[in-house]
Protein backbone atom coordinates (compact mmCIF):
# COMPACT_ATOMS: atom_id res chain seq x y z
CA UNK A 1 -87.82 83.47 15.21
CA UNK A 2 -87.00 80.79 17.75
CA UNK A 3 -89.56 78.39 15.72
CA UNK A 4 -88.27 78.50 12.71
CA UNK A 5 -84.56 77.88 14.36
CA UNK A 6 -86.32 74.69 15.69
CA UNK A 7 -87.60 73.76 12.54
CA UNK A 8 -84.20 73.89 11.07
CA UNK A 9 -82.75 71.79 13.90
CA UNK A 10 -85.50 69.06 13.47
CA UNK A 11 -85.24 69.47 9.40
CA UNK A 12 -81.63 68.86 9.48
CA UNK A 13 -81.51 66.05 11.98
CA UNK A 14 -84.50 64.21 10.14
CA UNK A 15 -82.48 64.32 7.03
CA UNK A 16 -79.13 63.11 9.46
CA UNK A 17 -80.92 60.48 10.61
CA UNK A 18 -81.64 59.09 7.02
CA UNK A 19 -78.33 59.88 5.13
CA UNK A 20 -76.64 57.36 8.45
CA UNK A 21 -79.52 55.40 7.60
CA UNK A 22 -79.00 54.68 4.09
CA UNK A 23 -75.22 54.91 4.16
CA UNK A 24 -76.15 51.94 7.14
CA UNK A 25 -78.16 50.09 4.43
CA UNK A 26 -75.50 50.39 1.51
CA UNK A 27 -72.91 48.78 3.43
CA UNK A 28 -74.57 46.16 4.86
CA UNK A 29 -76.01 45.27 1.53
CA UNK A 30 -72.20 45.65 -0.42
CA UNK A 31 -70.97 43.20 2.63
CA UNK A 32 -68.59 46.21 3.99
CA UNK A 33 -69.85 45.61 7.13
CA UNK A 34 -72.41 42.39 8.63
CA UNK A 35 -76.33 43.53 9.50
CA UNK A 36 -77.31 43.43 13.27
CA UNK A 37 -76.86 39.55 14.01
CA UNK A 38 -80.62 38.08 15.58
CA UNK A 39 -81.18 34.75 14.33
CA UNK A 40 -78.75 31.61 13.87
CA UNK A 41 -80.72 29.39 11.95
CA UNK A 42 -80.09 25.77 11.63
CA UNK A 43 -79.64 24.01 8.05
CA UNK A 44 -82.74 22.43 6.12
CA UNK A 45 -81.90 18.73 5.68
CA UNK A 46 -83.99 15.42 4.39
CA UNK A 47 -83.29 12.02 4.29
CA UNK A 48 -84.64 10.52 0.67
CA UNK A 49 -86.93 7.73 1.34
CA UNK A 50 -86.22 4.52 0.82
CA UNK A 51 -82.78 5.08 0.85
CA UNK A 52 -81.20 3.47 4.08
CA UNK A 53 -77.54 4.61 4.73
CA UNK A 54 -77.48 7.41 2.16
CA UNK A 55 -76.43 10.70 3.92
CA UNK A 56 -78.93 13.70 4.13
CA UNK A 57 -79.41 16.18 1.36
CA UNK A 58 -78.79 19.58 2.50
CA UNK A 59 -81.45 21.94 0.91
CA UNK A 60 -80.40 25.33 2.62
CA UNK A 61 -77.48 25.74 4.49
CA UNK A 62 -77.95 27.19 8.16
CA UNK A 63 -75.55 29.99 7.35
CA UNK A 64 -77.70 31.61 4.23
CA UNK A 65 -80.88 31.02 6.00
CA UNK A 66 -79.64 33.30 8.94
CA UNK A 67 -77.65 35.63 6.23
CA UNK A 68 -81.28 36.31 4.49
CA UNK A 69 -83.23 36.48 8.01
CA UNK A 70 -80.70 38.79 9.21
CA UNK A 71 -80.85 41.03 6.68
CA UNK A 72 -84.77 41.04 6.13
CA UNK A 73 -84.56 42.00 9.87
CA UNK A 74 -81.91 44.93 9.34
CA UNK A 75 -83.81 46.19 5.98
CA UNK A 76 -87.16 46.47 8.81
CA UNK A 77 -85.76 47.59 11.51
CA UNK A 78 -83.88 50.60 8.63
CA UNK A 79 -86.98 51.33 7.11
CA UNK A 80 -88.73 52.03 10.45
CA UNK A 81 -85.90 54.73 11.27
CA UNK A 82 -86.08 56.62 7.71
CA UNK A 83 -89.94 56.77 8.71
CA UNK A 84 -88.38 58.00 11.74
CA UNK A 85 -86.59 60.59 10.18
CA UNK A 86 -89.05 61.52 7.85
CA UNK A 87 -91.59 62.22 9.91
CA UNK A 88 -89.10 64.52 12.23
CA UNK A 89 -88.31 66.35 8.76
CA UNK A 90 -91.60 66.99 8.03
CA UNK A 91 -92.48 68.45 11.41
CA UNK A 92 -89.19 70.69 10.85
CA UNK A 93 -90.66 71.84 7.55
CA UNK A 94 -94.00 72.43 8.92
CA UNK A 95 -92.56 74.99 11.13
CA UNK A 96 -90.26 76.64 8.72
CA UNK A 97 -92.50 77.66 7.03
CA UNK A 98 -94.96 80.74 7.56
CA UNK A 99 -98.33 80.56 8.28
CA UNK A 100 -100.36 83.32 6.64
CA UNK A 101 -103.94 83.79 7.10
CA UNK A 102 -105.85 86.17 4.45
CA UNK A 103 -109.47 86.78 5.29
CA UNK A 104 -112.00 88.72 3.08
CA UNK A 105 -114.19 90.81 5.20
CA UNK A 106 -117.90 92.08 3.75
């Protein structure tokens, strides 16, 4: 009886683990609240050739490079803990349920 009260506990705190998860993901992606901050990216610039005082031409600002880095990062690092909590569900389901054994004897 104990095992299948451990399979419960791990069933329930995979799926836990990946309701936080993808609540996590839905309100970094609506902008409710910023991803996990790693990179601070500088902008992408060039200076047109032949052009001698003209001012750079900004291609990428450094703020939506490190916006999309950022969240490529957080979408990773999110998808490696639903894995994470998939793979502690399916152990938790493994030992709900019963193991039965039928052998035909001669």
């Amino acid at each position: 009886m104990s095992v299948r009260i451990t399979g419960y506990t791990l069933l329930s705190l995979g799926l836990l683990l990946i309701t936080v998860v993808s609540v996590n993901l839905y309100q970094v992606f609506t902008r409710q609240i910023p991803p996990l901050q790693f990179f601070t990216l500088p902008s992408i610039s060039f200076q047109v050739p032949g052009q001698v005082a003209a001012p750079a031409i900004q291609l990428l600002s450094g703020q939506a490079l490190s916006d999309m880095a950022n969240l490529s990062v957080h979408l990773i690092f999110a998808s490696f803990l639903v894995g994470v909590g998939y793979k502690i569900s399916s152990l938790g389901v493994q030992l709900i349920r019963p193991i039965e054994v039928k052998l035909n004897s001669k």
